[in-house]
N, C-alpha and C. Protein backbone atom coordinates (compact mmCIF):
# COMPACT_ATOMS: atom_id res chain seq x y z
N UNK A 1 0.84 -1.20 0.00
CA UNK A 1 0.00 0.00 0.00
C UNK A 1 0.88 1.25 0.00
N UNK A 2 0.76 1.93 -1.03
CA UNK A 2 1.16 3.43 -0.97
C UNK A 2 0.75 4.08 0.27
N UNK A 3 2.08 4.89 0.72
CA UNK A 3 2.03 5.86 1.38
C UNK A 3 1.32 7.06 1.21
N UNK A 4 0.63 7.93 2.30
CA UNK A 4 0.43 9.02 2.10
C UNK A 4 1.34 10.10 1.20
N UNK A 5 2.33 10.24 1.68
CA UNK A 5 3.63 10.87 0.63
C UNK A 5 3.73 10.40 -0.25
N UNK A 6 4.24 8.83 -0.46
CA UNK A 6 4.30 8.48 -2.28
C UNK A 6 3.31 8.83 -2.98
N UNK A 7 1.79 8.79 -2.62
CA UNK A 7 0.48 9.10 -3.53
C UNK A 7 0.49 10.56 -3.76
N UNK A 8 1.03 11.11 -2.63
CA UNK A 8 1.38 12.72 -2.69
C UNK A 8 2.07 13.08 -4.41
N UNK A 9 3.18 12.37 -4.00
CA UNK A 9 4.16 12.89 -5.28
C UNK A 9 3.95 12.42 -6.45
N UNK A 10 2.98 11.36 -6.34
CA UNK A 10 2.95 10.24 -7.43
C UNK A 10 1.73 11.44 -8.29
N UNK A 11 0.59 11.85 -7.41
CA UNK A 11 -0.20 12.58 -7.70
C UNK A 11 0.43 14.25 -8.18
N UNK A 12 1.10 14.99 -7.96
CA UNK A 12 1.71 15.84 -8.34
C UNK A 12 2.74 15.78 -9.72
N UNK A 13 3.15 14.67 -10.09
CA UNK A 13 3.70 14.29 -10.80
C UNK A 13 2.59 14.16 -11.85
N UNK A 14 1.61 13.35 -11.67
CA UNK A 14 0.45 13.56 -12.18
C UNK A 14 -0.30 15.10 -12.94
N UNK A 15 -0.26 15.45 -11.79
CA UNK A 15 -0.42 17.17 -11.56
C UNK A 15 0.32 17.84 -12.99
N UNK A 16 1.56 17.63 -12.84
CA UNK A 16 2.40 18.29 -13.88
C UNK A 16 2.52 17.87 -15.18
N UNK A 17 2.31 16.28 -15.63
CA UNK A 17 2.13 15.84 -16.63
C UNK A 17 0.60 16.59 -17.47
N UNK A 18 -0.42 16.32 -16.55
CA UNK A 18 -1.81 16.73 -16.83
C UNK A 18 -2.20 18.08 -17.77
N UNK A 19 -0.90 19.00 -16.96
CA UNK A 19 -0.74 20.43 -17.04
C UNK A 19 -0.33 20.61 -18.47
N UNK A 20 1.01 20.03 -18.40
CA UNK A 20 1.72 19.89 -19.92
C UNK A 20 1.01 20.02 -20.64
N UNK A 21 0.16 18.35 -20.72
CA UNK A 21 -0.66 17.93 -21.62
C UNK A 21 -1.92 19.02 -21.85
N UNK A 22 -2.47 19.41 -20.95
CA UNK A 22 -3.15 20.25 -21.60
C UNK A 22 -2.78 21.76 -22.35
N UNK A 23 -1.82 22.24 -21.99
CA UNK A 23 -1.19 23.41 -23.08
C UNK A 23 -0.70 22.52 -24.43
N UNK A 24 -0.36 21.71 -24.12
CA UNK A 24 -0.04 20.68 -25.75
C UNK A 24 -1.56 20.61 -26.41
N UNK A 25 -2.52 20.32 -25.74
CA UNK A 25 -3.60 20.27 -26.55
C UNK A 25 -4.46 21.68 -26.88
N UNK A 26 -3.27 22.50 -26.62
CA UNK A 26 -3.95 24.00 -27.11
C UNK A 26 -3.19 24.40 -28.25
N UNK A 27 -2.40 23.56 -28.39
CA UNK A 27 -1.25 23.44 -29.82
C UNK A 27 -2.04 23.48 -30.89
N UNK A 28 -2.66 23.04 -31.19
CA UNK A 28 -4.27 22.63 -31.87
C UNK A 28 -4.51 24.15 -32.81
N UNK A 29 -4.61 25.56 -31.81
CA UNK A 29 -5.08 26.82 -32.21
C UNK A 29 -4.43 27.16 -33.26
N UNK A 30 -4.93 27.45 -34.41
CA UNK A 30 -4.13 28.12 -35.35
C UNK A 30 -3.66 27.00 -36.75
N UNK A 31 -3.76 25.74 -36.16
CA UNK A 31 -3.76 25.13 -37.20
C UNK A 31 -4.29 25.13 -38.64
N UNK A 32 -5.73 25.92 -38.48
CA UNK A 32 -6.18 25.16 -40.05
C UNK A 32 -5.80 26.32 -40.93
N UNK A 33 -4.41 26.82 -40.76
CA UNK A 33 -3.73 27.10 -42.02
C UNK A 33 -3.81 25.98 -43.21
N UNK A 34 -4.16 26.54 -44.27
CA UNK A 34 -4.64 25.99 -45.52
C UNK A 34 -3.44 25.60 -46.16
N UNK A 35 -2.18 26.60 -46.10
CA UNK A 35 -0.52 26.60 -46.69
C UNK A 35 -0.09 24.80 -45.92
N UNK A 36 -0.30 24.89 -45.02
CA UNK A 36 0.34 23.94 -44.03
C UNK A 36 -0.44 22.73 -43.64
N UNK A 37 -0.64 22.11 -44.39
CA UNK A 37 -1.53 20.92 -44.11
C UNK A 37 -0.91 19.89 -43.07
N UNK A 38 0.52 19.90 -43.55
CA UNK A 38 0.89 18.35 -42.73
C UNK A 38 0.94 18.90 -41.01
N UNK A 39 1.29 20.00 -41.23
CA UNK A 39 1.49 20.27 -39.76
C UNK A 39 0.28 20.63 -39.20
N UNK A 40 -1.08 21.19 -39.80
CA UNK A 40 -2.24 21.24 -39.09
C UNK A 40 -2.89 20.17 -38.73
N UNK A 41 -2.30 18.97 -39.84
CA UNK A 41 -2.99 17.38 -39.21
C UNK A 41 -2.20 16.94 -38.12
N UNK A 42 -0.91 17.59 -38.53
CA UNK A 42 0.00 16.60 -36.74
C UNK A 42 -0.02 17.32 -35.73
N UNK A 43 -0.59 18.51 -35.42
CA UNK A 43 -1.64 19.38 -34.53
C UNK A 43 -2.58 18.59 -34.17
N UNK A 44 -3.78 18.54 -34.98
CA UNK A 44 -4.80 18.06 -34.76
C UNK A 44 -4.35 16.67 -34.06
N UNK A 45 -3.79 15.69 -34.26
CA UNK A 45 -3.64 14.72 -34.42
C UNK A 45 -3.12 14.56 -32.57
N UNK A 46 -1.68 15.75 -32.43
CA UNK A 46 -0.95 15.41 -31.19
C UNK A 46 -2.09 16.17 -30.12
N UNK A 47 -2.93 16.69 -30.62
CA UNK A 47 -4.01 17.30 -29.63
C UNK A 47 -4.77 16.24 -29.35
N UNK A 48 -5.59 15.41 -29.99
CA UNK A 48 -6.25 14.38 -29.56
C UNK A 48 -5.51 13.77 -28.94
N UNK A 49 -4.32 12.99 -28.96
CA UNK A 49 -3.71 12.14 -28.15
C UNK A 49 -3.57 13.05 -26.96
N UNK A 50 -3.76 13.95 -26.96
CA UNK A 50 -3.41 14.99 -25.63
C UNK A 50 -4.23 14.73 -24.82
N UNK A 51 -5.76 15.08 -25.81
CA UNK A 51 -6.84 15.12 -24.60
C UNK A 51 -7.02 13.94 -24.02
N UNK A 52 -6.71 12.50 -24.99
CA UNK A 52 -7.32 11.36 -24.33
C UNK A 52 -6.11 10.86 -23.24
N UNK A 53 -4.61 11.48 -23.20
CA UNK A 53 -4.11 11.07 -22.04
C UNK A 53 -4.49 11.31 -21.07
N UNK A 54 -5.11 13.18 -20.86
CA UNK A 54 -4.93 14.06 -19.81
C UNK A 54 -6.62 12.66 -19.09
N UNK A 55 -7.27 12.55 -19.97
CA UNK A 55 -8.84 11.76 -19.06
C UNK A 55 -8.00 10.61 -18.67
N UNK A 56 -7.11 10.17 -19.11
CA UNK A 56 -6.58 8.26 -19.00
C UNK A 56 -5.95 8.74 -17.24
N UNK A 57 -5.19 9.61 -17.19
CA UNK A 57 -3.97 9.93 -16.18
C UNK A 57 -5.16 10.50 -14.81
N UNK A 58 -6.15 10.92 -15.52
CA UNK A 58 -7.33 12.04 -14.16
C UNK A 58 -7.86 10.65 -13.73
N UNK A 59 -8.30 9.84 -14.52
CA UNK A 59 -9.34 8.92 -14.72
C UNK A 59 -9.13 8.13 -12.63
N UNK A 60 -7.45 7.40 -12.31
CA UNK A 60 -7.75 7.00 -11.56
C UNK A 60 -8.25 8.05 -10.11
N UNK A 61 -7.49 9.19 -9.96
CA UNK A 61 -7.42 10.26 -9.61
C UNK A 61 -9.09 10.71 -9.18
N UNK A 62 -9.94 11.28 -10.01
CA UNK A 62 -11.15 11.57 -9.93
C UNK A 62 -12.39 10.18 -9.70
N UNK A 63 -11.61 9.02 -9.95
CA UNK A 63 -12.64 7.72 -9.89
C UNK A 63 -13.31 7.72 -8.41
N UNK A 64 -12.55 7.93 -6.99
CA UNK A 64 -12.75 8.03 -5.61
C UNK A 64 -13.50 8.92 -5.73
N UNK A 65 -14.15 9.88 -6.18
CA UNK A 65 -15.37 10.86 -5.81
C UNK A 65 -16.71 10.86 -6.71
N UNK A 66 -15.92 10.05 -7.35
CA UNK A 66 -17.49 9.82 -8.18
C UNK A 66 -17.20 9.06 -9.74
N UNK A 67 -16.91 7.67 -9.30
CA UNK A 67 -17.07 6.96 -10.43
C UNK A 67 -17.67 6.67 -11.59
N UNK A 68 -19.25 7.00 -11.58
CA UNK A 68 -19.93 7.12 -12.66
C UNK A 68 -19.36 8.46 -13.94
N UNK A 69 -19.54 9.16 -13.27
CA UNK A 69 -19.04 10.39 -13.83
C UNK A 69 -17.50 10.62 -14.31
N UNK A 70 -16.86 10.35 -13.55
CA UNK A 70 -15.55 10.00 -14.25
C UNK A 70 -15.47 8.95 -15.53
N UNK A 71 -16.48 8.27 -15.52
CA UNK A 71 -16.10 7.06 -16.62
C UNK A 71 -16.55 7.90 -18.05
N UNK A 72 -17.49 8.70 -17.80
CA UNK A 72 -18.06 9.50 -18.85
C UNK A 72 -17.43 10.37 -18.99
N UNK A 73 -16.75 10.85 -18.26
CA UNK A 73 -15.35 11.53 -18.57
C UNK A 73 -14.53 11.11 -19.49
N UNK A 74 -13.70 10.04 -19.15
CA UNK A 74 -12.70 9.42 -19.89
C UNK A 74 -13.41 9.16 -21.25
N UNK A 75 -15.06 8.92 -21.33
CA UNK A 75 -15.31 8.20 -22.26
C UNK A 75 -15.25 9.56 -23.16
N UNK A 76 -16.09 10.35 -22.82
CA UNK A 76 -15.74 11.63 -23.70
C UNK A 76 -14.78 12.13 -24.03
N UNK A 77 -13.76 12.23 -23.50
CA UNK A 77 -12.50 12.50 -24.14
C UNK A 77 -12.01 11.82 -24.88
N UNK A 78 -12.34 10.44 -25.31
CA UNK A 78 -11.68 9.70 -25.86
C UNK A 78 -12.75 9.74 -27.17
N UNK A 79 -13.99 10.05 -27.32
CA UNK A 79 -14.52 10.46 -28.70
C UNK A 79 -13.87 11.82 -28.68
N UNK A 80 -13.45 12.88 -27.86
CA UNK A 80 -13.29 14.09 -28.18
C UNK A 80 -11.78 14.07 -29.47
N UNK A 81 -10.83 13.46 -28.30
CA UNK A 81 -9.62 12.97 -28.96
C UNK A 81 -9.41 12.10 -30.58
N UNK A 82 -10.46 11.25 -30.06
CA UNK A 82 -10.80 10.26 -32.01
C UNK A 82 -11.11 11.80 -33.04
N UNK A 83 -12.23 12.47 -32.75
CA UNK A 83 -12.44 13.45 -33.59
C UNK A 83 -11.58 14.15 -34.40
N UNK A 84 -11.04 14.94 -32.86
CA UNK A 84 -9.39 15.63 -33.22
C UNK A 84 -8.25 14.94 -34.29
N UNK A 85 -8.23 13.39 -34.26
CA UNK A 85 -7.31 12.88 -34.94
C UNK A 85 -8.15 12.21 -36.66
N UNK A 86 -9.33 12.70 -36.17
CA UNK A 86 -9.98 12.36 -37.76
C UNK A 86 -9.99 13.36 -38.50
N UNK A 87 -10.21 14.64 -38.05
CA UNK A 87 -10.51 15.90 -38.20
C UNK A 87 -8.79 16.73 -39.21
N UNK A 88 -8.11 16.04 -38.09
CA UNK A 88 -6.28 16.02 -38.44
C UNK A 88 -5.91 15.27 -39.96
N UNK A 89 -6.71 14.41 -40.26
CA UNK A 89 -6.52 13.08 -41.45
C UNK A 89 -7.44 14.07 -42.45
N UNK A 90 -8.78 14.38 -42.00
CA UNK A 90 -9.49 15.14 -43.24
C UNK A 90 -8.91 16.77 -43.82
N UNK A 91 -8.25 17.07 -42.62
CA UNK A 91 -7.59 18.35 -43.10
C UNK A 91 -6.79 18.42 -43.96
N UNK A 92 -6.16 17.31 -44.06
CA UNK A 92 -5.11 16.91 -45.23
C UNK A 92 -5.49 16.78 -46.99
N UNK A 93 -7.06 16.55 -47.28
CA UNK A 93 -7.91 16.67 -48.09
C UNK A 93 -7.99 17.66 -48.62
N UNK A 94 -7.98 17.75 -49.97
CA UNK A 94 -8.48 19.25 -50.82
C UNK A 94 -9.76 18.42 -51.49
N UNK A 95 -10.38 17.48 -51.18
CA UNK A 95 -11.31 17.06 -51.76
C UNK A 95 -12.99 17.79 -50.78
N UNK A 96 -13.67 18.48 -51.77
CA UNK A 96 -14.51 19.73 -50.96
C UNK A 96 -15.32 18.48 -50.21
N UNK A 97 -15.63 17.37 -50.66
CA UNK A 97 -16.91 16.68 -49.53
C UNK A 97 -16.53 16.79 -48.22
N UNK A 98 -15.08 15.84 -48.27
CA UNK A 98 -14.61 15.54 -46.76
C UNK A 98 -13.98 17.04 -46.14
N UNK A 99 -13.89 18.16 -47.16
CA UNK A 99 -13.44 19.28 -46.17
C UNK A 99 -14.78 19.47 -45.02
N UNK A 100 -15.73 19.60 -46.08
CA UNK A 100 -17.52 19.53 -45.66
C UNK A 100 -17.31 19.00 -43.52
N UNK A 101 -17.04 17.16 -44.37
CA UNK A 101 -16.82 16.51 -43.18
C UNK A 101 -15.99 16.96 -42.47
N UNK A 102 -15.14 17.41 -42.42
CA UNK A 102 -14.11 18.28 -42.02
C UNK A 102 -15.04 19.17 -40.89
N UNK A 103 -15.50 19.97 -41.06
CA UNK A 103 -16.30 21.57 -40.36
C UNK A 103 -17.29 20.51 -39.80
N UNK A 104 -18.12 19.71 -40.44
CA UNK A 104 -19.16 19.38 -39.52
C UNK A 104 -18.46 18.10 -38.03
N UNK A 105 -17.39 17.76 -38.27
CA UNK A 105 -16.84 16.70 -37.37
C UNK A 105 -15.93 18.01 -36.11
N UNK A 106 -15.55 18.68 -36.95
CA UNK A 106 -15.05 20.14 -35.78
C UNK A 106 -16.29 20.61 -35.08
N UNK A 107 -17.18 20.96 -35.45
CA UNK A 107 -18.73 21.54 -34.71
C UNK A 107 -19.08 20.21 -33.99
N UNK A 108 -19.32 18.91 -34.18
CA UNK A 108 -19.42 17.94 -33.54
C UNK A 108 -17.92 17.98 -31.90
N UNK A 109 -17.08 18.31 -32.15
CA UNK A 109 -16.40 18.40 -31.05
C UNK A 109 -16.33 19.14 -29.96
N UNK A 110 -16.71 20.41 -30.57
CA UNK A 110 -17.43 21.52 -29.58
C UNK A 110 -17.85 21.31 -28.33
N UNK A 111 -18.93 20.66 -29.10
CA UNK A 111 -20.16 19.96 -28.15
C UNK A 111 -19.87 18.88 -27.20
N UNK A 112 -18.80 17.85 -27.80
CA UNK A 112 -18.13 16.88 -26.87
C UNK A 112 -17.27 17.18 -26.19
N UNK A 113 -16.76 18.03 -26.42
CA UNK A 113 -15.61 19.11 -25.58
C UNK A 113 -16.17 20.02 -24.40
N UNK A 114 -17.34 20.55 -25.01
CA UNK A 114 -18.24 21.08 -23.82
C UNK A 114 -18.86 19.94 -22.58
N UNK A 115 -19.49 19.32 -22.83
CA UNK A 115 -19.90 17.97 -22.06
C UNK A 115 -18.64 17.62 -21.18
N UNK A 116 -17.86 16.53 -22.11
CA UNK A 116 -16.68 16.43 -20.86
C UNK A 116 -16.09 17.52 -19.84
N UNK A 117 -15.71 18.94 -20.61
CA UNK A 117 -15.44 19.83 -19.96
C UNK A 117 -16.59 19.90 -18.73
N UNK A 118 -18.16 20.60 -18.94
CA UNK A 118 -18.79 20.32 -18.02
C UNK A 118 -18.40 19.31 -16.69
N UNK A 119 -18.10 18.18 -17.27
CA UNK A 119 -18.06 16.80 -16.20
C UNK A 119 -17.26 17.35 -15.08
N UNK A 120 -15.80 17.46 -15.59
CA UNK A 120 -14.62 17.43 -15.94
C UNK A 120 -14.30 18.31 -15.03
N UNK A 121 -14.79 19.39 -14.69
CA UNK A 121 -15.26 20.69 -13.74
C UNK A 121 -16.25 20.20 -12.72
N UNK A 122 -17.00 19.86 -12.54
CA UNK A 122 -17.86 19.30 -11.91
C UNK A 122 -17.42 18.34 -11.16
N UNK A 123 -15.94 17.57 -11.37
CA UNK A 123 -14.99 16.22 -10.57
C UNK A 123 -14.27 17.22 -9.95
N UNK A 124 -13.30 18.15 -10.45
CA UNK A 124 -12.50 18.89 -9.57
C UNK A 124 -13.56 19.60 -8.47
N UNK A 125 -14.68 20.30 -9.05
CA UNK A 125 -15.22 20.68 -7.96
C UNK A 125 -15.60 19.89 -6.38
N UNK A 126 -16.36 19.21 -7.05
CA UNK A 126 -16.72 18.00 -6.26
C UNK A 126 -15.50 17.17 -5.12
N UNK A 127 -14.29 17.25 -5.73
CA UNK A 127 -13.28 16.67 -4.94
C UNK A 127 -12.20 17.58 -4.50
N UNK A 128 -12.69 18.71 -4.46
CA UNK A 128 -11.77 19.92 -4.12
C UNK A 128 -10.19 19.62 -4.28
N UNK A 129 -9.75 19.23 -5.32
CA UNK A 129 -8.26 18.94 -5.98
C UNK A 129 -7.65 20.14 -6.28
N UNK A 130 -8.67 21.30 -6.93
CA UNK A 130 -7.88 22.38 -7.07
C UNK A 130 -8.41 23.55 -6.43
N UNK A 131 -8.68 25.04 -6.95
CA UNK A 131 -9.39 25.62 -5.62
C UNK A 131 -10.79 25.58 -6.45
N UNK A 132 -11.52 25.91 -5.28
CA UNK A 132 -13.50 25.65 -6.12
C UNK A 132 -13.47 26.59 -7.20
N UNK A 133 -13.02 27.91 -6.44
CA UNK A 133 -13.23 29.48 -7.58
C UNK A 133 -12.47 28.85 -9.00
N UNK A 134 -11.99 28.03 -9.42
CA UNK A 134 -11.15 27.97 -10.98
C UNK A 134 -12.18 26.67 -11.10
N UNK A 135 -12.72 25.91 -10.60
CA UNK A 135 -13.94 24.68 -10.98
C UNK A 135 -14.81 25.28 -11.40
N UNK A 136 -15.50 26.43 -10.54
CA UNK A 136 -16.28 27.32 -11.05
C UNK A 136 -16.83 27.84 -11.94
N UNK A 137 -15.58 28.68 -12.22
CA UNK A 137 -15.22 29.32 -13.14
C UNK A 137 -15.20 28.65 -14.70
N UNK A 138 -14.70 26.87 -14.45
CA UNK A 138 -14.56 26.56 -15.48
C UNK A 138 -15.67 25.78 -15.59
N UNK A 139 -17.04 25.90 -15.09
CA UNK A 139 -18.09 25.84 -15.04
C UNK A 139 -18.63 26.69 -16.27
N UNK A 140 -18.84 27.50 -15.28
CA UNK A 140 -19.34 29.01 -16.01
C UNK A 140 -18.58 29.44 -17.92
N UNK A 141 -17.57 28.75 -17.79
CA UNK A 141 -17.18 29.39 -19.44
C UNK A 141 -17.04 27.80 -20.24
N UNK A 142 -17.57 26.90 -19.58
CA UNK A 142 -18.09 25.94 -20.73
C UNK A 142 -19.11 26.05 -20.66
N UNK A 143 -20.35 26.66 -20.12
CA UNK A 143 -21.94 26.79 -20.31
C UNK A 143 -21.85 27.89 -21.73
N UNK A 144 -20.73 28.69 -21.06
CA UNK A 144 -21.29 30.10 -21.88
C UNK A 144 -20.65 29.35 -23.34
N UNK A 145 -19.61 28.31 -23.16
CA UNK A 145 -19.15 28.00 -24.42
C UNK A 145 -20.23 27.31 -25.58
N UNK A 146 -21.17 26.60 -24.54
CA UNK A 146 -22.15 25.25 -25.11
C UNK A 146 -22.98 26.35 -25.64
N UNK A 147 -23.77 27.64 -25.44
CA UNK A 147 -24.83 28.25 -25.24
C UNK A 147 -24.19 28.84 -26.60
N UNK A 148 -23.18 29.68 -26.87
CA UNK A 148 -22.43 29.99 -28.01
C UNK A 148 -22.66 29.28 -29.31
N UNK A 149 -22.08 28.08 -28.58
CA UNK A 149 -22.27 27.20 -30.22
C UNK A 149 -23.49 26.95 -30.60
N UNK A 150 -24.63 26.92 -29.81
CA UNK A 150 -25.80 26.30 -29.65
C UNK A 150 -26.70 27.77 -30.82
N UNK A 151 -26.37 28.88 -30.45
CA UNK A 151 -27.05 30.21 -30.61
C UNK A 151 -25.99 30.53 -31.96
N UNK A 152 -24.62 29.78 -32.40
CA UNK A 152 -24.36 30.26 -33.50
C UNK A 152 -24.63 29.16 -34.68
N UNK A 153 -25.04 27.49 -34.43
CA UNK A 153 -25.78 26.38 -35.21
C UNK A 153 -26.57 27.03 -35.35
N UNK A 154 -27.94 27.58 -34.76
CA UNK A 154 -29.18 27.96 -34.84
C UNK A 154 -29.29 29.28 -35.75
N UNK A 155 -28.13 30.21 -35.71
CA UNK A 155 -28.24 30.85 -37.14
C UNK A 155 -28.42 32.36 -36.27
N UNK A 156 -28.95 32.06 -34.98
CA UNK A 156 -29.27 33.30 -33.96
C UNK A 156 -28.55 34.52 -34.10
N UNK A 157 -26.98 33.62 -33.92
CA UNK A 157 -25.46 34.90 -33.98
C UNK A 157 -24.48 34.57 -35.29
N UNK A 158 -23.57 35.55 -35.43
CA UNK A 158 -22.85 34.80 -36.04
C UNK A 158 -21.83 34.67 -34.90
N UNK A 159 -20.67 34.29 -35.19
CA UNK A 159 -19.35 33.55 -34.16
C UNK A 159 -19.06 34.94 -33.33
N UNK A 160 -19.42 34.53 -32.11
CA UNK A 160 -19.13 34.93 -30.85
C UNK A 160 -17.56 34.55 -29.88
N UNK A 161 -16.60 35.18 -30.61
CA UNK A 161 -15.24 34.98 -30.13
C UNK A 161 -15.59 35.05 -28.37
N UNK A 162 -15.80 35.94 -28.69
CA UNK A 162 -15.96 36.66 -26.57
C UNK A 162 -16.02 35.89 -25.68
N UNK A 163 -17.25 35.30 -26.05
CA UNK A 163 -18.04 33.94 -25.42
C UNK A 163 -17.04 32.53 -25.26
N UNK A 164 -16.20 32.61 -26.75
CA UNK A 164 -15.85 31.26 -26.44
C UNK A 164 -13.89 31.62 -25.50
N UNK A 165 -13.66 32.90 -25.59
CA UNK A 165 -12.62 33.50 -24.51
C UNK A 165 -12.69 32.82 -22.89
N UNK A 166 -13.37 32.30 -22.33
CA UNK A 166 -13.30 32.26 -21.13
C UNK A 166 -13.00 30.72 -20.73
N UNK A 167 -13.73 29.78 -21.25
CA UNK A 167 -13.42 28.82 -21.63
C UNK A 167 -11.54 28.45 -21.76
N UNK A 168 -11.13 29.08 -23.01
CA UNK A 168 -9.22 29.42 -23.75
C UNK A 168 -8.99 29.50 -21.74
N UNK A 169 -9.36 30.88 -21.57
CA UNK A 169 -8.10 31.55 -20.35
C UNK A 169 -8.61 30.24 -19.05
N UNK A 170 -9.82 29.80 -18.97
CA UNK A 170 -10.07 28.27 -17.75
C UNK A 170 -9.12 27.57 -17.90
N UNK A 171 -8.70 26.85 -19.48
CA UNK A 171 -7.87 25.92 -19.26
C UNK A 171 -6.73 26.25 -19.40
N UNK A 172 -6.03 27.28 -20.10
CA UNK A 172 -4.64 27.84 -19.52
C UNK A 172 -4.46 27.87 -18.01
N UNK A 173 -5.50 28.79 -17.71
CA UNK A 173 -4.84 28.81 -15.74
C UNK A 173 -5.05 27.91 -15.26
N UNK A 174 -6.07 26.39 -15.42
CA UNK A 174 -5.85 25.46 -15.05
C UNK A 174 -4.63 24.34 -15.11
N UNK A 175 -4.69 24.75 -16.42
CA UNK A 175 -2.99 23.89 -16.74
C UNK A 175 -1.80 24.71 -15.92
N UNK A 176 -1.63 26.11 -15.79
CA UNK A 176 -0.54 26.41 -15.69
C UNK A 176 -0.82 26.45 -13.22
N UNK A 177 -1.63 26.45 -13.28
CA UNK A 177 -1.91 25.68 -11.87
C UNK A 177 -1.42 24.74 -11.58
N UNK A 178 -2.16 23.56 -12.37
CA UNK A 178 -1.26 22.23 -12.35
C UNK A 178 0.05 21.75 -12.07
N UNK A 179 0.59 22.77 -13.15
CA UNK A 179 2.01 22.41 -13.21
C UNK A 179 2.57 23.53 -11.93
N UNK A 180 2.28 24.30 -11.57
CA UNK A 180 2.90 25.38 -10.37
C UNK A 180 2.54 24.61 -8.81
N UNK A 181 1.45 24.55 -8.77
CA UNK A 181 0.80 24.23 -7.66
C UNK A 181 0.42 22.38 -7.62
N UNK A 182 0.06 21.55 -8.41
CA UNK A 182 -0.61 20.45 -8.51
C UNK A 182 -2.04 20.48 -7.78
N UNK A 183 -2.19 19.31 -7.38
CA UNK A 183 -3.56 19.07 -6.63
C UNK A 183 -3.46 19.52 -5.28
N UNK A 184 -4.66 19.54 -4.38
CA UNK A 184 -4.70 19.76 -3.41
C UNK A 184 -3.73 18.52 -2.39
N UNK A 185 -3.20 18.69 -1.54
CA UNK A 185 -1.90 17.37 -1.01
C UNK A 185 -3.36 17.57 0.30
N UNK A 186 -3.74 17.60 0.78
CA UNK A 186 -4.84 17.61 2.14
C UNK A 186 -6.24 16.77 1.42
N UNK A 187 -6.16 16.79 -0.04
CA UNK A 187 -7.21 15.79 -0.59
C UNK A 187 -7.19 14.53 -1.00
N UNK A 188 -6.03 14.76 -1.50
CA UNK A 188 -4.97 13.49 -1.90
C UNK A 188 -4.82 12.74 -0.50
N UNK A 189 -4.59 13.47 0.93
CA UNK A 189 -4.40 12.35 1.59
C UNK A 189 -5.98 11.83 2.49
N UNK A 190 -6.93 12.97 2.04
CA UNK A 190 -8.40 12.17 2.45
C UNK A 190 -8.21 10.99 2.02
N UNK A 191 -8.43 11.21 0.32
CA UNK A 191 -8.99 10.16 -0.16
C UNK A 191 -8.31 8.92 -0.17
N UNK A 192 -7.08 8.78 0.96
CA UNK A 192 -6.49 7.37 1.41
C UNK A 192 -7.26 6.69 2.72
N UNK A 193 -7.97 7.56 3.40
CA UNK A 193 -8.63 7.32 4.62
C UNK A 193 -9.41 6.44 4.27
């Protein structure tokens, strides 16, 4: 049985990988330069593998506070991540159908990106790993993110950058938390009790 301290560090280590990984999967932005195909697919491509580590590595981590929900976690990230790396393969296409497929499999991720995110926020909250105010927070700018896409499908708006801003700066300061600070070490050693 792990120690309180080894799960400590083992979990912080965790912490910092998680962190990485998620600024790697912000690598992603800026890709669908049209000039640069190979490198917007191996974007796309190292972003999905991003997201589906960062759920694989949380997965045992968040399982102690609520197992159901964590599994739908992992599970969503891991369609979020497939997307990303299909999305990466069709970008490579100058053929107009699959560009088509292209935009509609990106708008399909949104939405799966929002969901997990939702969860995903809702586990840190729930297990106070990081502080509530940034769970919150990253509450609040994946609603406003889902509500965005929802009101710019529907034809309501056109693209609402603003909206989808809060969301970007959640998971930067969450990642760059991660890696500064890690998890809470007073939760980490509850959840050995």
């Amino acid at each position: 049985m792990m120690t309180t301290k080894e799960k400590t560090n083992k979990h912080r280590k965790t912490a910092v990988i998680v962190g990485v990984l998620m600024l790697v999967a912000y690598s992603v932005i800026g890709s669908g330069n049209p000039e640069a195909k190979v490198l917007g697919m191996l974007l796309e491509a190292i972003s999905g593998f991003a997201v589906i580590a960062i759920a694989v590595l949380m997965f045992p981590i968040l399982k102690p506070y609520n197992k159901k929900a964590s599994f739908w976690y992992v599970f969503l990230r891991i369609i979020e991540g497939g997307l990303l790396v299909i999305t990466g393969i069709l970008f490579l296409s100058n053929n107009t159908s699959l560009l088509e497929i292209y935009d509609g499999i990106h708008a399909m991720h949104g939405y799966v990106f929002g969901i997990a995110a939702l969860i995903f926020n809702y586990l840190l909250y729930q297990s106070k790993l990081i502080p509530r105010w940034l769970s919150v927070f990253g509450v609040i700018a994946t609603s406003l993110l889902i509500i965005v896409n929802l009101l710019e499908v529907t034809g309501i708006v056109s693209e609402l950058m603003i909206l989808k801003f809060p969301i970007f700066l959640n998971e930067i300061v969450l990642a760059i938390w991660l890696i500064a600070k890690g998890f809470n070490p007073s939760e980490i050693a509850s959840e050995s009790i």
